[in-house]
PDB file of N, CA and C in Angstrom:
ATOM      1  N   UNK A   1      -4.642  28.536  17.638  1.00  0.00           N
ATOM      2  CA  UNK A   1      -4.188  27.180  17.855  1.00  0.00           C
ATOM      3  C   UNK A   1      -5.338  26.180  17.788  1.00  0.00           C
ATOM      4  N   UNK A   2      -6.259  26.413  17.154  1.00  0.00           N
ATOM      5  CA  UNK A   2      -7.445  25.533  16.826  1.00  0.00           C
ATOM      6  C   UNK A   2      -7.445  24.422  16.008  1.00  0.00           C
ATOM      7  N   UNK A   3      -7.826  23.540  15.859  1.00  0.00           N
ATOM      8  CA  UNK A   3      -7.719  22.238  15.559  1.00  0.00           C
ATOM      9  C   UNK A   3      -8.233  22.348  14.409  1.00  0.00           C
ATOM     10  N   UNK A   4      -7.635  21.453  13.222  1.00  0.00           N
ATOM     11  CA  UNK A   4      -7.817  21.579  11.412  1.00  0.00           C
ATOM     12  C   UNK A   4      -9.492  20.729  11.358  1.00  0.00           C
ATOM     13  N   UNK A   5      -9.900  21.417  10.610  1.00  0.00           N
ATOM     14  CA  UNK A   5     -11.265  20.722  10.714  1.00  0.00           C
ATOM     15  C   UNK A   5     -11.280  19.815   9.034  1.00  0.00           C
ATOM     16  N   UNK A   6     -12.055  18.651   9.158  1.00  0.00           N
ATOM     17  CA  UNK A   6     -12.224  18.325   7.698  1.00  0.00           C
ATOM     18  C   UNK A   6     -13.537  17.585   7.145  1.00  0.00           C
ATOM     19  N   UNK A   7     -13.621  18.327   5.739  1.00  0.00           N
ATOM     20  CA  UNK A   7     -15.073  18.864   5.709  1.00  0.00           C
ATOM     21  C   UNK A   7     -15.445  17.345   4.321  1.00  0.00           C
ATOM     22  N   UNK A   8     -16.544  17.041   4.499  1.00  0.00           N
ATOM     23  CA  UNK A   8     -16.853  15.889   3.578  1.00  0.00           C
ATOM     24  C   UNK A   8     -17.913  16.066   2.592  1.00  0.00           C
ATOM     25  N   UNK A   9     -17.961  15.871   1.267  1.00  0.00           N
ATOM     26  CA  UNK A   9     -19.234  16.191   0.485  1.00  0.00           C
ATOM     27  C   UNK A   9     -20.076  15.053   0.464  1.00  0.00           C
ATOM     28  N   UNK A  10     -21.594  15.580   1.166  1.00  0.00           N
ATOM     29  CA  UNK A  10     -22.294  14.206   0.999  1.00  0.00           C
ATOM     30  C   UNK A  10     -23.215  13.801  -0.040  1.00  0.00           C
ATOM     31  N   UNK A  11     -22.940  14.925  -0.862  1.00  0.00           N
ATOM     32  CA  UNK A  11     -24.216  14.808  -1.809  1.00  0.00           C
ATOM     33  C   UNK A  11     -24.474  13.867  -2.736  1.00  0.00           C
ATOM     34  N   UNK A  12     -26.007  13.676  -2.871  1.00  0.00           N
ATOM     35  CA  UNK A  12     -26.305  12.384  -3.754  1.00  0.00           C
ATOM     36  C   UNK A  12     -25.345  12.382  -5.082  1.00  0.00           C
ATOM     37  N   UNK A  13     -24.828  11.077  -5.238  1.00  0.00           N
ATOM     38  CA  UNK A  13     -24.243  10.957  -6.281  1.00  0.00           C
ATOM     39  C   UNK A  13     -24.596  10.944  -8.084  1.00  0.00           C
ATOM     40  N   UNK A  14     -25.807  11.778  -8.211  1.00  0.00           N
ATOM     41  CA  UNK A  14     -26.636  11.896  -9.388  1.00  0.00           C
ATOM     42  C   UNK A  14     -25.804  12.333 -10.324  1.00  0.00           C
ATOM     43  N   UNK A  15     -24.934  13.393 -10.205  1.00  0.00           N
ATOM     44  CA  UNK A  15     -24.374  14.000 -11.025  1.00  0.00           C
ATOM     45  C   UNK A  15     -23.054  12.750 -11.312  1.00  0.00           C
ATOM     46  N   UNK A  16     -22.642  13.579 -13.092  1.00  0.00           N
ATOM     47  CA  UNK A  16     -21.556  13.023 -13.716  1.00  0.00           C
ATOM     48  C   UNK A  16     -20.071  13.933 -13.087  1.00  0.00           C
ATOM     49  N   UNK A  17     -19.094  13.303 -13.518  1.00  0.00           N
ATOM     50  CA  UNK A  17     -17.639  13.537 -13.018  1.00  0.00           C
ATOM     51  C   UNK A  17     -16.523  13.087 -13.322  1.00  0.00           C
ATOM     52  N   UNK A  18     -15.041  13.794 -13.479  1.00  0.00           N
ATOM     53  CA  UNK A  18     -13.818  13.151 -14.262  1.00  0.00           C
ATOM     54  C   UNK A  18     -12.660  13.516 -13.169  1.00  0.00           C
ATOM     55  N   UNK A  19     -11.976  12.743 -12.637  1.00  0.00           N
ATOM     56  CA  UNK A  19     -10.549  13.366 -12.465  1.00  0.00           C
ATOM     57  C   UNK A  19      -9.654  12.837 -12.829  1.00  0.00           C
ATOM     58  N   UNK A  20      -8.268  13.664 -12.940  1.00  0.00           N
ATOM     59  CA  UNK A  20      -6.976  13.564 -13.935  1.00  0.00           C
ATOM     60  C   UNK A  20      -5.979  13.294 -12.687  1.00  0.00           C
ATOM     61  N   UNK A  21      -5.213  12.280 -13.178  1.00  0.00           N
ATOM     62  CA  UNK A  21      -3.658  12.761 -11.927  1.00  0.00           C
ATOM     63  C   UNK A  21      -2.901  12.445 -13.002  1.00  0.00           C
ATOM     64  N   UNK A  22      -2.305  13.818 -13.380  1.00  0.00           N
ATOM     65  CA  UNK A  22      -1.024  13.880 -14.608  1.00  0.00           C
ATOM     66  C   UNK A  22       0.388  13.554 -13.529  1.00  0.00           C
ATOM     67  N   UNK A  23       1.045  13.099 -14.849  1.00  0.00           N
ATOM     68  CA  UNK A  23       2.776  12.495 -14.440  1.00  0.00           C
ATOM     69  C   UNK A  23       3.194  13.490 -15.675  1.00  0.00           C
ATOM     70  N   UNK A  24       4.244  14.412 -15.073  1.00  0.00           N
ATOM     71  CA  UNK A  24       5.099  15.026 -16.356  1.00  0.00           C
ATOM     72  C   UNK A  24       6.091  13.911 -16.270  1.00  0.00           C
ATOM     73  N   UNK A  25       6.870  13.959 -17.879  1.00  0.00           N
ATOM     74  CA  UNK A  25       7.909  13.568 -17.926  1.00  0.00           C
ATOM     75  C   UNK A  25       9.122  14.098 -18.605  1.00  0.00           C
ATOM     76  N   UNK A  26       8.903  15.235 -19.121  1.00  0.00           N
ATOM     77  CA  UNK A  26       9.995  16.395 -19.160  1.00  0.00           C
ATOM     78  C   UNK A  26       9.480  17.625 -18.746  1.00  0.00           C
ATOM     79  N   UNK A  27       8.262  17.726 -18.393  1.00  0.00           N
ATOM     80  CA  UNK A  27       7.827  18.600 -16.961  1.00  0.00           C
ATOM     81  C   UNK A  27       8.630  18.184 -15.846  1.00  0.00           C
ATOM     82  N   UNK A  28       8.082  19.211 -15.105  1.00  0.00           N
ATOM     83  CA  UNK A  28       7.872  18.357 -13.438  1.00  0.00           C
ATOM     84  C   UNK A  28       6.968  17.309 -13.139  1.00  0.00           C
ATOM     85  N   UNK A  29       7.882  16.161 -11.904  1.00  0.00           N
ATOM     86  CA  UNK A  29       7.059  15.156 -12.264  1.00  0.00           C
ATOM     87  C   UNK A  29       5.775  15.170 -11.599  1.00  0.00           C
ATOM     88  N   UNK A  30       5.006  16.265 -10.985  1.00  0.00           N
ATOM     89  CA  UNK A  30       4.050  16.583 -10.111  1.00  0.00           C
ATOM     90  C   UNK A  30       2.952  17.343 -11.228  1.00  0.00           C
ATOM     91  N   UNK A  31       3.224  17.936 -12.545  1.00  0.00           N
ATOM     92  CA  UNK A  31       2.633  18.236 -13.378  1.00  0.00           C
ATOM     93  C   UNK A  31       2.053  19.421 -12.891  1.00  0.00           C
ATOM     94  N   UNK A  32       2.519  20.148 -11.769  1.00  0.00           N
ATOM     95  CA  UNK A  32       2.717  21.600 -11.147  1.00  0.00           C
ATOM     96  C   UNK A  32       2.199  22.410 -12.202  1.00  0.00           C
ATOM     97  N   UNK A  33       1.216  23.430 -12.317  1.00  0.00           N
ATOM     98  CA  UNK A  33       1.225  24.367 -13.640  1.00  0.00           C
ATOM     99  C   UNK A  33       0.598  24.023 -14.776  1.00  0.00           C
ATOM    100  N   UNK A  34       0.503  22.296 -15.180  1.00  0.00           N
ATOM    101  CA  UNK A  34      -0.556  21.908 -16.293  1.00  0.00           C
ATOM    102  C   UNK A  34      -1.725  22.464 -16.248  1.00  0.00           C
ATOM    103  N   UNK A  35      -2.332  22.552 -17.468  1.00  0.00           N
ATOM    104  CA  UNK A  35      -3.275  23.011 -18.043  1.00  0.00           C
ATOM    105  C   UNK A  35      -4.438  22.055 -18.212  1.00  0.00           C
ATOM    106  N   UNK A  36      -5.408  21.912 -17.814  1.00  0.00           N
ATOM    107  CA  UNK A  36      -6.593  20.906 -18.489  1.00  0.00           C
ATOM    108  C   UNK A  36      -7.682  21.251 -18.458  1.00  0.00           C
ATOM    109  N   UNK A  37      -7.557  21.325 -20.279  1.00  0.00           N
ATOM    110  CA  UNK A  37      -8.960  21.839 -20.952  1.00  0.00           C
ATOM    111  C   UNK A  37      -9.979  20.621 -21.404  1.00  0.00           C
ATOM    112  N   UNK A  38     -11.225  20.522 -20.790  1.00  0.00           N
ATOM    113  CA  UNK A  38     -12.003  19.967 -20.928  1.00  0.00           C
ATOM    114  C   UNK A  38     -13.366  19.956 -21.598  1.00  0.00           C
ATOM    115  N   UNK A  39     -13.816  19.189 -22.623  1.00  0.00           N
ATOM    116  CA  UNK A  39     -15.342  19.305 -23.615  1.00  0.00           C
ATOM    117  C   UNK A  39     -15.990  18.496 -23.129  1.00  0.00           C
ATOM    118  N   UNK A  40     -17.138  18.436 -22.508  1.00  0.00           N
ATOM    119  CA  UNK A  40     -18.012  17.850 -22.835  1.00  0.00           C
ATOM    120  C   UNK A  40     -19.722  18.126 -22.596  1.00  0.00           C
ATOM    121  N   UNK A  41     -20.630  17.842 -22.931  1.00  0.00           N
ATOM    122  CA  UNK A  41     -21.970  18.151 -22.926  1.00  0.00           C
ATOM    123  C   UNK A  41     -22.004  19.308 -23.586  1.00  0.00           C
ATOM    124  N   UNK A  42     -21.243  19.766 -24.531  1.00  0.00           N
ATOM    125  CA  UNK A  42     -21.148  20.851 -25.228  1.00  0.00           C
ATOM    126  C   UNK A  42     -20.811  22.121 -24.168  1.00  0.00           C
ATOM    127  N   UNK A  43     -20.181  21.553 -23.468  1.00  0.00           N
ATOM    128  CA  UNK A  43     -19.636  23.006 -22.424  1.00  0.00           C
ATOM    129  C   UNK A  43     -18.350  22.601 -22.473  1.00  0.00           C
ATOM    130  N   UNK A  44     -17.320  23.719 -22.364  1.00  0.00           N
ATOM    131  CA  UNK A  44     -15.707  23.949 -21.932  1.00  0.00           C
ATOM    132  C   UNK A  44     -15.329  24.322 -20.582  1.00  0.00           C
ATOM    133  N   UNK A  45     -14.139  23.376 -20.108  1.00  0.00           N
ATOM    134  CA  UNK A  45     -13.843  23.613 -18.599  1.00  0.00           C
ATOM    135  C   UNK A  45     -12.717  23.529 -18.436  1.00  0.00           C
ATOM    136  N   UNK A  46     -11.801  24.480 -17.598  1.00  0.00           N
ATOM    137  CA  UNK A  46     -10.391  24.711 -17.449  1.00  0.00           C
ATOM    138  C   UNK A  46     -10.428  24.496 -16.182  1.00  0.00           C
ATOM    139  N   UNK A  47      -9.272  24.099 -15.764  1.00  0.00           N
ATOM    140  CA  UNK A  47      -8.296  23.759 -14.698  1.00  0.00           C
ATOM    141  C   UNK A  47      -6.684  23.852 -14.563  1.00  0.00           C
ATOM    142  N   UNK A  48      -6.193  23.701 -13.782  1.00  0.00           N
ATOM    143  CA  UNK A  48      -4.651  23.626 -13.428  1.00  0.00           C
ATOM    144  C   UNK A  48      -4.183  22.758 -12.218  1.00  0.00           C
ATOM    145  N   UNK A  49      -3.234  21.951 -12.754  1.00  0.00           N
ATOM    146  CA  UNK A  49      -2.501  21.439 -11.449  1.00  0.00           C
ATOM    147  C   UNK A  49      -2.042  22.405 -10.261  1.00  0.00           C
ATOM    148  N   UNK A  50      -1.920  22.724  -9.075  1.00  0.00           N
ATOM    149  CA  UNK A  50      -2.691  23.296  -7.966  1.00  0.00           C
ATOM    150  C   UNK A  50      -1.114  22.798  -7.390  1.00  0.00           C
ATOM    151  N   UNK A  51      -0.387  23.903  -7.265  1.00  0.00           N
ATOM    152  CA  UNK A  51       1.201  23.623  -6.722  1.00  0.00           C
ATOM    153  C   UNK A  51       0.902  23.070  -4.593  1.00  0.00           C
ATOM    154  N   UNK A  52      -0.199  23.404  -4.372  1.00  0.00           N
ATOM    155  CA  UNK A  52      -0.660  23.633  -3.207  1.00  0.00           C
ATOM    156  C   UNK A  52      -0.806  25.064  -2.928  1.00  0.00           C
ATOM    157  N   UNK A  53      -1.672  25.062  -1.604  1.00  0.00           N
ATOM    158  CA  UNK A  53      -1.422  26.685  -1.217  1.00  0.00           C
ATOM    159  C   UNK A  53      -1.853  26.395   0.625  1.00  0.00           C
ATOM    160  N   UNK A  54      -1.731  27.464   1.649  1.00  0.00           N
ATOM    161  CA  UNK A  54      -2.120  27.467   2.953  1.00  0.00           C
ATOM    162  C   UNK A  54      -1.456  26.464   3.724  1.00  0.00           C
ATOM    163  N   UNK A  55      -1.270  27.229   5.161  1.00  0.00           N
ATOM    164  CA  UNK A  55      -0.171  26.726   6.004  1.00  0.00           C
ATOM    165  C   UNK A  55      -1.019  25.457   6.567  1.00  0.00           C
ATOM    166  N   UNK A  56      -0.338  24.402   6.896  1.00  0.00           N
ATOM    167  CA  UNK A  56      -1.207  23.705   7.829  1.00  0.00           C
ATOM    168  C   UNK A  56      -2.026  22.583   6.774  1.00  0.00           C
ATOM    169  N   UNK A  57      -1.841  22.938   5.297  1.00  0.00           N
ATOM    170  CA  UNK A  57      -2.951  22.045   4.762  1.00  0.00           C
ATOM    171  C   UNK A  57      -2.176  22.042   3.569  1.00  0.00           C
ATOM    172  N   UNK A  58      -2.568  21.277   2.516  1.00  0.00           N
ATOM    173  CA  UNK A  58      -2.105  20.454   0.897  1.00  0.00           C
ATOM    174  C   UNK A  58      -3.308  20.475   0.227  1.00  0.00           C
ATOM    175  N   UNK A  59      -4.024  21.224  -1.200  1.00  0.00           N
ATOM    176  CA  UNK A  59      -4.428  20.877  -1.892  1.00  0.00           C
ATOM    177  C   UNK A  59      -3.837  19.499  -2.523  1.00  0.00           C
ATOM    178  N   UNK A  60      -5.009  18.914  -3.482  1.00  0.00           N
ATOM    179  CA  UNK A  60      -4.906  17.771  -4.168  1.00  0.00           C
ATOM    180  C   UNK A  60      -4.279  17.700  -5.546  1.00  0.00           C
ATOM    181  N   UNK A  61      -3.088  16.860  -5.700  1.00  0.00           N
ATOM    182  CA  UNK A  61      -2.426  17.196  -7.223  1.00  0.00           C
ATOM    183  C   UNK A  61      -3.521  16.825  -8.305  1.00  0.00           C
ATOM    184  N   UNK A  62      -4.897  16.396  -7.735  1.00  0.00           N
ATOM    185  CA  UNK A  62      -5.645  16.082  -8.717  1.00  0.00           C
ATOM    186  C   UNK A  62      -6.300  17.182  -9.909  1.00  0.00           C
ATOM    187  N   UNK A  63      -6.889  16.406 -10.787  1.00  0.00           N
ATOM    188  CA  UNK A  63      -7.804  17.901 -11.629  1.00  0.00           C
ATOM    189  C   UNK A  63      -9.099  17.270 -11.318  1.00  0.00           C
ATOM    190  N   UNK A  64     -10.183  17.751 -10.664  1.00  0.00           N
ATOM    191  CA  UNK A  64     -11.566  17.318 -10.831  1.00  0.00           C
ATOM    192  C   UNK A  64     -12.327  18.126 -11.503  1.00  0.00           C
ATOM    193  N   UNK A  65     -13.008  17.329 -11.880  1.00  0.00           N
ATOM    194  CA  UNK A  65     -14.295  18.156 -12.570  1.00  0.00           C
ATOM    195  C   UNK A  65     -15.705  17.622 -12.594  1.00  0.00           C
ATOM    196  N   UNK A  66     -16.803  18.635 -12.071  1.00  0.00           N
ATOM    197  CA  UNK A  66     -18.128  18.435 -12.084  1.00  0.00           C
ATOM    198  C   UNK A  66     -18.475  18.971 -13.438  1.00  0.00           C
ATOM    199  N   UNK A  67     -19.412  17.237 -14.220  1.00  0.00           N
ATOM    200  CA  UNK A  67     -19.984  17.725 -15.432  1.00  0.00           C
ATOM    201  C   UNK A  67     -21.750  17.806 -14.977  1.00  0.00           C
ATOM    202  N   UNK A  68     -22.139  17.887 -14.410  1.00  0.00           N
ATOM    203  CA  UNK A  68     -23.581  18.020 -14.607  1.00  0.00           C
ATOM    204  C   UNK A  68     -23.748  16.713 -14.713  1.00  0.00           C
ATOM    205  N   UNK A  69     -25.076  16.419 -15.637  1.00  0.00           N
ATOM    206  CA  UNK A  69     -25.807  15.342 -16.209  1.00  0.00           C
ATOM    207  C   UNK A  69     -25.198  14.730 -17.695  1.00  0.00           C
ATOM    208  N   UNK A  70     -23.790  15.653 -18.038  1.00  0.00           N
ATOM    209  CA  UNK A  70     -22.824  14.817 -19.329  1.00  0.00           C
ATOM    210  C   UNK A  70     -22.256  13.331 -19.323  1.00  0.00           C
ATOM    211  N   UNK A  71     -22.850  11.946 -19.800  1.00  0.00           N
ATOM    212  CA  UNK A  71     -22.330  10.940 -19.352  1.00  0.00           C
ATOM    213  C   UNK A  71     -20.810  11.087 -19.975  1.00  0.00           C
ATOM    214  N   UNK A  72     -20.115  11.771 -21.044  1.00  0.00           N
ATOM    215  CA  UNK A  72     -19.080  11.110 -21.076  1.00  0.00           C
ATOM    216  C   UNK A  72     -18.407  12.723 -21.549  1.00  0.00           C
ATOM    217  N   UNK A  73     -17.069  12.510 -22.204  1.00  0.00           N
ATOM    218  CA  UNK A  73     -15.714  13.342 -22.019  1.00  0.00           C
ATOM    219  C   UNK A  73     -15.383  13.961 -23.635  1.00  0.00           C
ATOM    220  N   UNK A  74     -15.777  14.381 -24.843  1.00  0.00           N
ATOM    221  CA  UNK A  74     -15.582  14.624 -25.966  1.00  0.00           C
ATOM    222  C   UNK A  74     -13.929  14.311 -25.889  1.00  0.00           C
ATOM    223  N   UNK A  75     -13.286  15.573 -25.199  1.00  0.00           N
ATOM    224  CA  UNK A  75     -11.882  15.659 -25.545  1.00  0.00           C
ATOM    225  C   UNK A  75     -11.344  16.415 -24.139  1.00  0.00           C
ATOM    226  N   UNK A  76     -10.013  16.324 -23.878  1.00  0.00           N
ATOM    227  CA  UNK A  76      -9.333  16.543 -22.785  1.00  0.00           C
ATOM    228  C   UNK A  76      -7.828  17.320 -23.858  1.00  0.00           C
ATOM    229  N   UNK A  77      -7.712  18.574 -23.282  1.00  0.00           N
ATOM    230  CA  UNK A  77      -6.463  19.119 -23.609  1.00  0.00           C
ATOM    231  C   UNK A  77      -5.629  19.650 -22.728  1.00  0.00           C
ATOM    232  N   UNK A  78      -4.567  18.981 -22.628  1.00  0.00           N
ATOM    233  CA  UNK A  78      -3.528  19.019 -21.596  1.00  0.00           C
ATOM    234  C   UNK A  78      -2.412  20.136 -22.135  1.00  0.00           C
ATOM    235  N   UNK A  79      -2.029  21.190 -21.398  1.00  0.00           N
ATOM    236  CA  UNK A  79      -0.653  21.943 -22.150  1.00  0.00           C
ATOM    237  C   UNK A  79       0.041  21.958 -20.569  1.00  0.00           C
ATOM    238  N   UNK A  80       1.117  21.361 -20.900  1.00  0.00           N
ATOM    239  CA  UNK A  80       2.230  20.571 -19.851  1.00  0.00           C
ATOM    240  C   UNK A  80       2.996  21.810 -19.682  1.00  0.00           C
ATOM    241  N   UNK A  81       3.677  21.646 -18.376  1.00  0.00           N
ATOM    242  CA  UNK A  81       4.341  23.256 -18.104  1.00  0.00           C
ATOM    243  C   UNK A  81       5.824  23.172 -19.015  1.00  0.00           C
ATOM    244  N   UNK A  82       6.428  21.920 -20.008  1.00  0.00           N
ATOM    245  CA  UNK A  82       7.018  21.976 -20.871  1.00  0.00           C
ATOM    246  C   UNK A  82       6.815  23.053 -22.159  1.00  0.00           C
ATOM    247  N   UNK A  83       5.369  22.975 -22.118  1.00  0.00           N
ATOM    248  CA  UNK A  83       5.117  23.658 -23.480  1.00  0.00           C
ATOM    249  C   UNK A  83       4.212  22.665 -24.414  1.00  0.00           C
ATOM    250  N   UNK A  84       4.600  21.154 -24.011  1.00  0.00           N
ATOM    251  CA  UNK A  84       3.771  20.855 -24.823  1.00  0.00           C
ATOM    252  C   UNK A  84       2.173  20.358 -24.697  1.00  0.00           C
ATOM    253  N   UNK A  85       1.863  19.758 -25.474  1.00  0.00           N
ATOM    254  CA  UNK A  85       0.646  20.087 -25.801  1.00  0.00           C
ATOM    255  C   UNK A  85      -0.207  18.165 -26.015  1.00  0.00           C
ATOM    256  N   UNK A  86      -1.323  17.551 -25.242  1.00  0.00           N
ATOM    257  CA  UNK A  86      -1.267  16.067 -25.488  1.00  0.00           C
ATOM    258  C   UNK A  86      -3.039  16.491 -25.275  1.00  0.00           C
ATOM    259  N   UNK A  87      -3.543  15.390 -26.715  1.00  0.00           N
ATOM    260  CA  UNK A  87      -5.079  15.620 -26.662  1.00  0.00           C
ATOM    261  C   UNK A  87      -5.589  14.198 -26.354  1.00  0.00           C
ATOM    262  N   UNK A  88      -6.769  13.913 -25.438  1.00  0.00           N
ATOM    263  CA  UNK A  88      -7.171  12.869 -25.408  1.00  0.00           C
ATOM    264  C   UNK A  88      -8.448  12.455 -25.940  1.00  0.00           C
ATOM    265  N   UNK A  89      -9.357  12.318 -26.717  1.00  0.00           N
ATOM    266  CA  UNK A  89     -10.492  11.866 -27.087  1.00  0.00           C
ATOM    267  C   UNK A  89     -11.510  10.687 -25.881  1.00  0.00           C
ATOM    268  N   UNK A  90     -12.903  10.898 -25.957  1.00  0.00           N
ATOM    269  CA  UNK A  90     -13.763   9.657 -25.706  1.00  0.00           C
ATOM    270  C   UNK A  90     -12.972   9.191 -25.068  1.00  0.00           C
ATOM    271  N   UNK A  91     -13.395   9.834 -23.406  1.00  0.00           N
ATOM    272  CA  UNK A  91     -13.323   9.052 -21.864  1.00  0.00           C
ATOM    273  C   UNK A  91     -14.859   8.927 -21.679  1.00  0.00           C
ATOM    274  N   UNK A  92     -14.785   8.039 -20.499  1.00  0.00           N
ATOM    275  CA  UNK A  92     -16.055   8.116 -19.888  1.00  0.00           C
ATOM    276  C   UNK A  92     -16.035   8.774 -18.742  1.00  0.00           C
ATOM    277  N   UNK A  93     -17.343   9.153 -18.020  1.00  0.00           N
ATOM    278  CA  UNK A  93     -17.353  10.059 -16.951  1.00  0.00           C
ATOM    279  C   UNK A  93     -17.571   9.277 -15.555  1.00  0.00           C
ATOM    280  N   UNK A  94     -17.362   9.934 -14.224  1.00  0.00           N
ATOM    281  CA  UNK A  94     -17.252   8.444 -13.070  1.00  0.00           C
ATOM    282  C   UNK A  94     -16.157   7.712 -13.065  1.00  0.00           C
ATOM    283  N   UNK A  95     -15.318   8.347 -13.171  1.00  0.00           N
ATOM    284  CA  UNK A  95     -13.096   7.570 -13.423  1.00  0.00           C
ATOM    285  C   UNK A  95     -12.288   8.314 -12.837  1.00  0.00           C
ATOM    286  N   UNK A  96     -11.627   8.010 -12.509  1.00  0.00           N
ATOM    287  CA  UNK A  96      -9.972   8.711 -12.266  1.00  0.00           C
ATOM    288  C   UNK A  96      -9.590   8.091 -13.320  1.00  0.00           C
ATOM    289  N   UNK A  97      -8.365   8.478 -14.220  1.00  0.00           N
ATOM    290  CA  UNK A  97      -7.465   8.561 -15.204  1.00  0.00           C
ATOM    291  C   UNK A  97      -6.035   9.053 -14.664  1.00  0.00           C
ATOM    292  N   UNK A  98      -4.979   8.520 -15.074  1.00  0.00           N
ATOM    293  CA  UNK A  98      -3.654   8.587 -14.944  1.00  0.00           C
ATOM    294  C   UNK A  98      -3.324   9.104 -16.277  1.00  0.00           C
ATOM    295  N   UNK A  99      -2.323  10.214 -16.489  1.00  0.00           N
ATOM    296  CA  UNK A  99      -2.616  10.851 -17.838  1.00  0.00           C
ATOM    297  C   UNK A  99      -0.678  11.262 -17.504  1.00  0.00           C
ATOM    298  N   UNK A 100       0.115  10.582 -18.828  1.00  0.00           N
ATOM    299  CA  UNK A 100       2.010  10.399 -18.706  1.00  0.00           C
ATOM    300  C   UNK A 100       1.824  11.243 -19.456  1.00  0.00           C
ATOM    301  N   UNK A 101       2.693  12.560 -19.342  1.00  0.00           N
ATOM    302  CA  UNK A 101       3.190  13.395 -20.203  1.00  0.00           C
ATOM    303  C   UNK A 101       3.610  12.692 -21.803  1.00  0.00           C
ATOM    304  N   UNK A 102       3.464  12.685 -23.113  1.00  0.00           N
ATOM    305  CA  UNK A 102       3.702  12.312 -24.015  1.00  0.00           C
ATOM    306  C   UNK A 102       3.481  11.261 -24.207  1.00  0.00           C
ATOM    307  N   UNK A 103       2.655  10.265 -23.204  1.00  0.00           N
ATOM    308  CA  UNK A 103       2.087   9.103 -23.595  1.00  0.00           C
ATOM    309  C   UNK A 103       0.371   9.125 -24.260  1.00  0.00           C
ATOM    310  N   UNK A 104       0.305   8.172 -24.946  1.00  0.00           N
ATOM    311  CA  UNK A 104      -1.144   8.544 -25.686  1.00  0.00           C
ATOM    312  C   UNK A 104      -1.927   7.863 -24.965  1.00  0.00           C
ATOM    313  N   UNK A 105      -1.699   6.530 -24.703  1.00  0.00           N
ATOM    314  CA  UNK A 105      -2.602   5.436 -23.250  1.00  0.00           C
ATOM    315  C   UNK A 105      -2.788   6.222 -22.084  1.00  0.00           C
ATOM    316  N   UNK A 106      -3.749   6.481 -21.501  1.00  0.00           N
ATOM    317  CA  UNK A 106      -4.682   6.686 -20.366  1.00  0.00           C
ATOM    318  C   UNK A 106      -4.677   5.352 -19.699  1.00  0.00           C
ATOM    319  N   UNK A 107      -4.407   5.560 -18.477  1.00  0.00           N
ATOM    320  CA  UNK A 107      -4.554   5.056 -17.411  1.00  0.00           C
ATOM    321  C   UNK A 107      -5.679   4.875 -16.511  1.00  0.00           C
ATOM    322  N   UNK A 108      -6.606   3.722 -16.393  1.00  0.00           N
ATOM    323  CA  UNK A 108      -7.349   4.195 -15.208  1.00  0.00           C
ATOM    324  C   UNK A 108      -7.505   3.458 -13.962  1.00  0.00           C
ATOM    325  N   UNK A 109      -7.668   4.534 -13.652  1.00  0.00           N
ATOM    326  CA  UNK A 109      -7.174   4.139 -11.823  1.00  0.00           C
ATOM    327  C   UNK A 109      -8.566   3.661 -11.320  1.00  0.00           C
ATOM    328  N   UNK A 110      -9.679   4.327 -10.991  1.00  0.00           N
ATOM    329  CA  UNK A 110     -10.921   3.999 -10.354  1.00  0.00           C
ATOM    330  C   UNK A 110     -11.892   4.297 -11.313  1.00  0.00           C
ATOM    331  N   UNK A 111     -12.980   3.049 -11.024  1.00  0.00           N
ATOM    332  CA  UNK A 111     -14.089   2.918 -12.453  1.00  0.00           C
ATOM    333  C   UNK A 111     -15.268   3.503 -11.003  1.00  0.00           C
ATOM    334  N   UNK A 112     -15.929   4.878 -11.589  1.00  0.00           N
ATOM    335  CA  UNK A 112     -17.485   5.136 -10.400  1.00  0.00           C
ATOM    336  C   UNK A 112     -18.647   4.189 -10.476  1.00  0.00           C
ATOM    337  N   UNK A 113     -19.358   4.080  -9.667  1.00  0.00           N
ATOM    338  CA  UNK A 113     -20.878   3.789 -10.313  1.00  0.00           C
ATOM    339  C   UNK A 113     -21.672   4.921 -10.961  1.00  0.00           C
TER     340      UNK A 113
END
């Protein structure tokens, strides 16, 4: 019966970074199960929308990703738990992005320093 503890990252903000909050729209609208494949600095990075997991607590519907020292995003590949399939080109890094199932416009939500 111990009390939920919550934990904060303080680290210098040197490093680069991207996160996604997908909207399905003949998915689910929580984008539950998406896929996001990520290029950049000449490295590849996978993720998944994160249904949640553990009693007592909620993962984040977000996708984050730590790029290192990569200022920006080559390409983003999304495969939607529909099946289909949406590519995004040349983001920058330090953003949240809003990313509509079958829409080609990106959304952005928060610009980093």
């Amino acid at each position: 019966n111990a009390e939920p503890y919550l934990y904060r990252n303080t680290q210098p903000g040197a490093n680069q970074w991207v996160t996604f909050l997908l909207e399905g729209t003949k998915s689910n609208r929580a984008a539950v199960g998406a896929q996001v494949r990520l290029t950049s600095g000449g490295k590849q990075y996978l993720s998944f929308v994160n249904g949640g997991n553990g009693f007592g607590g909620q993962s984040s519907g977000r996708v984050h990703f730590g790029l290192g020292a990569a200022p920006a995003i080559e390409r983003v590949e999304i495969r939607w738990p529909s099946g289909e399939k949406q590519v995004v080109d040349n983001l920058s890094a330090k953003r949240i992005y809003k990313i509509r199932e079958g829409q080609a416009k990106t959304e952005l939500l928060v610009a980093g320093r």
